[in-house]
N, C-alpha and C. Protein backbone atom coordinates (compact mmCIF):
# COMPACT_ATOMS: atom_id res chain seq x y z
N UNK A 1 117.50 116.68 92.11
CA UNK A 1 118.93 116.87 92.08
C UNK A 1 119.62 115.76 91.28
N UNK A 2 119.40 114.50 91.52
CA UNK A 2 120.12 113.44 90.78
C UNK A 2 119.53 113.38 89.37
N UNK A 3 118.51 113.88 89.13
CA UNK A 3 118.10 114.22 87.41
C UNK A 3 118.89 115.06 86.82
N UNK A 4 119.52 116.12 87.60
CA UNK A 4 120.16 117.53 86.95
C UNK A 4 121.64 116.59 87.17
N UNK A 5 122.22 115.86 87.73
CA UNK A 5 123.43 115.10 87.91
C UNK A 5 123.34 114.49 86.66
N UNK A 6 122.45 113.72 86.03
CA UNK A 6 122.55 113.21 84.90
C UNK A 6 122.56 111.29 85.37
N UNK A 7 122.22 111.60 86.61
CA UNK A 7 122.04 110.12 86.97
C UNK A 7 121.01 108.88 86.44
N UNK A 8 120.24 109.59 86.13
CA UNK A 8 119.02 108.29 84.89
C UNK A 8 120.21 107.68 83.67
N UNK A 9 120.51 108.50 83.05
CA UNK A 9 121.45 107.75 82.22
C UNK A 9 122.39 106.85 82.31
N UNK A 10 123.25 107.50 83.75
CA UNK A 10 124.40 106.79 84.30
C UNK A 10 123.64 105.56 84.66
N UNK A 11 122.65 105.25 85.05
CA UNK A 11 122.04 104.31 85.94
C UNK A 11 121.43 103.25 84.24
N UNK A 12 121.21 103.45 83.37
CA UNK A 12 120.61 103.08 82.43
C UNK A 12 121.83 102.13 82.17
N UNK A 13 122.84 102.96 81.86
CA UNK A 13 123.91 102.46 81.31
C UNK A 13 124.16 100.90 82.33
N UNK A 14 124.44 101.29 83.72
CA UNK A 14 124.88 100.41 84.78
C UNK A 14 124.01 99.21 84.41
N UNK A 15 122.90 99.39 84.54
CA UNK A 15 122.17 97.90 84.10
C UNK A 15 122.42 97.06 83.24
N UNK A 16 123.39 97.72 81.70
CA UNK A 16 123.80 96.64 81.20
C UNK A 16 125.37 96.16 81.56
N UNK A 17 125.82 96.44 82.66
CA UNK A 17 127.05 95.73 83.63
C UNK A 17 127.01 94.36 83.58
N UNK A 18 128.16 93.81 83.61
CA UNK A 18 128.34 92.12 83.41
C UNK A 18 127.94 91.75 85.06
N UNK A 19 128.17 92.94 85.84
CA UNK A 19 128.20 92.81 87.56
C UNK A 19 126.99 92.53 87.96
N UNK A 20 126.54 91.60 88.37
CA UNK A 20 125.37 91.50 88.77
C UNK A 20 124.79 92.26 89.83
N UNK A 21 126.03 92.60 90.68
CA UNK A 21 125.36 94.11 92.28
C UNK A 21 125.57 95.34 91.31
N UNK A 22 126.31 95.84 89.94
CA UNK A 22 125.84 96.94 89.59
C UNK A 22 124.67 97.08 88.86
N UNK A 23 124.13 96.02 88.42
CA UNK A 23 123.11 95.69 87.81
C UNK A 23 121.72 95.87 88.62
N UNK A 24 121.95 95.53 89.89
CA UNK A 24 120.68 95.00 90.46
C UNK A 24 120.80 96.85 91.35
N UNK A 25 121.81 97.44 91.38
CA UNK A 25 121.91 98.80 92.60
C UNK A 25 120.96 99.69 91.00
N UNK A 26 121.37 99.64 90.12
CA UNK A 26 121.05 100.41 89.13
C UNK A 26 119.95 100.06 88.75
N UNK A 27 119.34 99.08 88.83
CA UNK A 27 117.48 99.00 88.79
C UNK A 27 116.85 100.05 89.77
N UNK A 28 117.25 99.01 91.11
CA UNK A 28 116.98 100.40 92.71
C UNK A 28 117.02 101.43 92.24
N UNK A 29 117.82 101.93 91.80
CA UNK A 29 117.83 103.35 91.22
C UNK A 29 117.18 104.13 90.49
N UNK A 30 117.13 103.15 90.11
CA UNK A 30 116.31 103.51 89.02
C UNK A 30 114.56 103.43 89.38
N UNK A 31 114.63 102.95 90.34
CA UNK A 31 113.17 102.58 90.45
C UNK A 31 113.25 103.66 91.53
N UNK A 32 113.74 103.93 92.24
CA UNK A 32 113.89 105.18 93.21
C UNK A 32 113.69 106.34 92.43
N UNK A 33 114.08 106.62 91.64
CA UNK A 33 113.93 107.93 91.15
C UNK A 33 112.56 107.70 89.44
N UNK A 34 111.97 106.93 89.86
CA UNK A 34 110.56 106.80 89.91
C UNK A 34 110.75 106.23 87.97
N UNK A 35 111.80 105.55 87.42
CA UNK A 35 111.77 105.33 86.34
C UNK A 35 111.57 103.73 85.89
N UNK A 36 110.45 103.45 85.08
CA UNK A 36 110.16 101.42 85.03
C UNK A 36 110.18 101.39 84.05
N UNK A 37 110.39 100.14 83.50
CA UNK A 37 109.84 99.77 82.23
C UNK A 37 108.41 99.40 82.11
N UNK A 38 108.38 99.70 80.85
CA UNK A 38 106.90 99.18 80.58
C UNK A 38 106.79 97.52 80.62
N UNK A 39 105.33 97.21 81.02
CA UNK A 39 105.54 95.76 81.50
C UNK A 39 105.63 95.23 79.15
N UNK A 40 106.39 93.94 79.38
CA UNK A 40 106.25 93.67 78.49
C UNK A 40 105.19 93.52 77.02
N UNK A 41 103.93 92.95 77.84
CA UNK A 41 102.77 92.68 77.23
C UNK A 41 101.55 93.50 78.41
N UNK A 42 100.43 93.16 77.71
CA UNK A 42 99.46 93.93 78.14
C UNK A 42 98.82 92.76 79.50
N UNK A 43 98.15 93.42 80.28
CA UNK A 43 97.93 92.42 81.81
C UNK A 43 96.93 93.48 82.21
N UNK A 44 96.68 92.63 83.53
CA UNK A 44 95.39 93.31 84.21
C UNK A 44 96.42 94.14 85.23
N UNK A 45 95.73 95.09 85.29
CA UNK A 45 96.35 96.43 86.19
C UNK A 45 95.36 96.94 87.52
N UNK A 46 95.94 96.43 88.25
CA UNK A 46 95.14 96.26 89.87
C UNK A 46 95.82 97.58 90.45
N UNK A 47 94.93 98.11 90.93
CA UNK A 47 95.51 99.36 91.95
C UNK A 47 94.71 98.98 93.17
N UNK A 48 95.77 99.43 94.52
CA UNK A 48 96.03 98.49 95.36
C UNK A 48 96.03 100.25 96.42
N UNK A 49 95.43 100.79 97.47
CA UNK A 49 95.88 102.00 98.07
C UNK A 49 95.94 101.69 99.59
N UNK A 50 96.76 102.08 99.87
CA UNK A 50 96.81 101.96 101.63
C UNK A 50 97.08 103.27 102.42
N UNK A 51 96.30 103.31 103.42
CA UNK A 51 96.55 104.20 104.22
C UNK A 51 95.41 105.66 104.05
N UNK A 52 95.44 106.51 105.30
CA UNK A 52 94.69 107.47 105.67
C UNK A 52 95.59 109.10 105.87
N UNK A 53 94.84 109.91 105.82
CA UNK A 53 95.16 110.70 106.60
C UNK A 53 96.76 111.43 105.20
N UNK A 54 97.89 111.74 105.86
CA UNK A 54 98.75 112.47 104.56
C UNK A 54 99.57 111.14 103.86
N UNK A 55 99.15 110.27 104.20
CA UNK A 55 99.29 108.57 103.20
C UNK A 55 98.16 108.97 102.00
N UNK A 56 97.19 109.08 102.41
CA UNK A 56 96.33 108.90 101.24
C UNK A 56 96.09 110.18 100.69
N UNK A 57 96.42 111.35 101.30
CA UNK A 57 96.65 112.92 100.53
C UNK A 57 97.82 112.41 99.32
N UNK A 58 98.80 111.86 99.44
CA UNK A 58 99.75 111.39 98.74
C UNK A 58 99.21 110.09 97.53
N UNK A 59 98.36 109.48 97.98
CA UNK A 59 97.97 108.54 97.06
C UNK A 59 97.26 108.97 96.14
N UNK A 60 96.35 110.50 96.58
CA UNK A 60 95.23 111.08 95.34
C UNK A 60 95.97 111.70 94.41
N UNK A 61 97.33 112.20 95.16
CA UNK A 61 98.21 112.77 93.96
C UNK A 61 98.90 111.93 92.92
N UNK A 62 99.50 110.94 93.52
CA UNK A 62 99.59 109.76 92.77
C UNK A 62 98.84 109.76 91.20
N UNK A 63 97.98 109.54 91.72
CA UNK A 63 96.62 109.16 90.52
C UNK A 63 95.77 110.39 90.09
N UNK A 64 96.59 111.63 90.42
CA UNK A 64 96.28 112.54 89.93
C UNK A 64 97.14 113.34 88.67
N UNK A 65 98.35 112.31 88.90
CA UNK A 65 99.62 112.86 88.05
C UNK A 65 99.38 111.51 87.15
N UNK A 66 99.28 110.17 87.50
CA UNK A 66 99.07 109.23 86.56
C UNK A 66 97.71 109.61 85.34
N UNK A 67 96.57 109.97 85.71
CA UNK A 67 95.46 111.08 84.90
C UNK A 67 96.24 111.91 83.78
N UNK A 68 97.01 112.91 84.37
CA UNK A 68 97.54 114.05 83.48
C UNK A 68 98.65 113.40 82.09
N UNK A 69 99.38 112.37 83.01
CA UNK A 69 100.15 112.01 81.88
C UNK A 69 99.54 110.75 81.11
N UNK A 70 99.06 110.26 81.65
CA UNK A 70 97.61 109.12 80.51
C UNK A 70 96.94 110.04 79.61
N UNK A 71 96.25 111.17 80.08
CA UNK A 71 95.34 111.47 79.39
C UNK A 71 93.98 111.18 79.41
N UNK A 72 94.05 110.06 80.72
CA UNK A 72 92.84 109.53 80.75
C UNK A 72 92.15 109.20 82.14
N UNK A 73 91.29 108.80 82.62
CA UNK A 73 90.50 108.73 83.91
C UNK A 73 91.23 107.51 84.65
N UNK A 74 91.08 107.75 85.52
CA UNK A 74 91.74 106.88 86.26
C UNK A 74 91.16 105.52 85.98
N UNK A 75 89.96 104.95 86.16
CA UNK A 75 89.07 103.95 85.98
C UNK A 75 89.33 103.53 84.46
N UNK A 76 89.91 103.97 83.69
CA UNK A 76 90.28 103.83 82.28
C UNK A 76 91.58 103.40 81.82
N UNK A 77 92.37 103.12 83.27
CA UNK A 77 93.58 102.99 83.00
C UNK A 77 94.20 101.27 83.78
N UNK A 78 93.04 101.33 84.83
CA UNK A 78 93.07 100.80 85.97
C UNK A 78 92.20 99.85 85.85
N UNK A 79 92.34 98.67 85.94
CA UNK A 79 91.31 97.09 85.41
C UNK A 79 90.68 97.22 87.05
């Protein structure tokens, strides 16, 4: 719903605010509705999983959607 609102943009925009609480609500936001930057430079990439049971039904999907949009194996992506 907040994608079809047009809220990624609005929220893009907010980050460059002189306000430092619209700045910092519009990261949240941004990170809530599942959008990051890429880390600057290249680093070791640790994947980290917790939990059992519909925690970890949720975690295979995770890394089942990270696969599709890589293009690549999980172990290939993941140091």
């Amino acid at each position: 719903m907040a994608t079809k609102l047009g809220a990624i943009p609005d929220a893009i925009k907010a980050e460059r605010s002189e306000d430092l609480a619209v700045r910092l609500a519009a990261k949240e936001t941004l990170t809530r509705l599942g959008v990051v930057n890429p880390l600057p430079m290249k680093g070791i990439r640790i994947l980290s999983i917790d939990g059992g049971g519909m925690k970890g039904v949720i975690a295979l999907e995770v890394l089942r959607r990270m696969e599709a949009e890589s293009g690549k194996r999980i172990h290939e992506v993941i140091d």
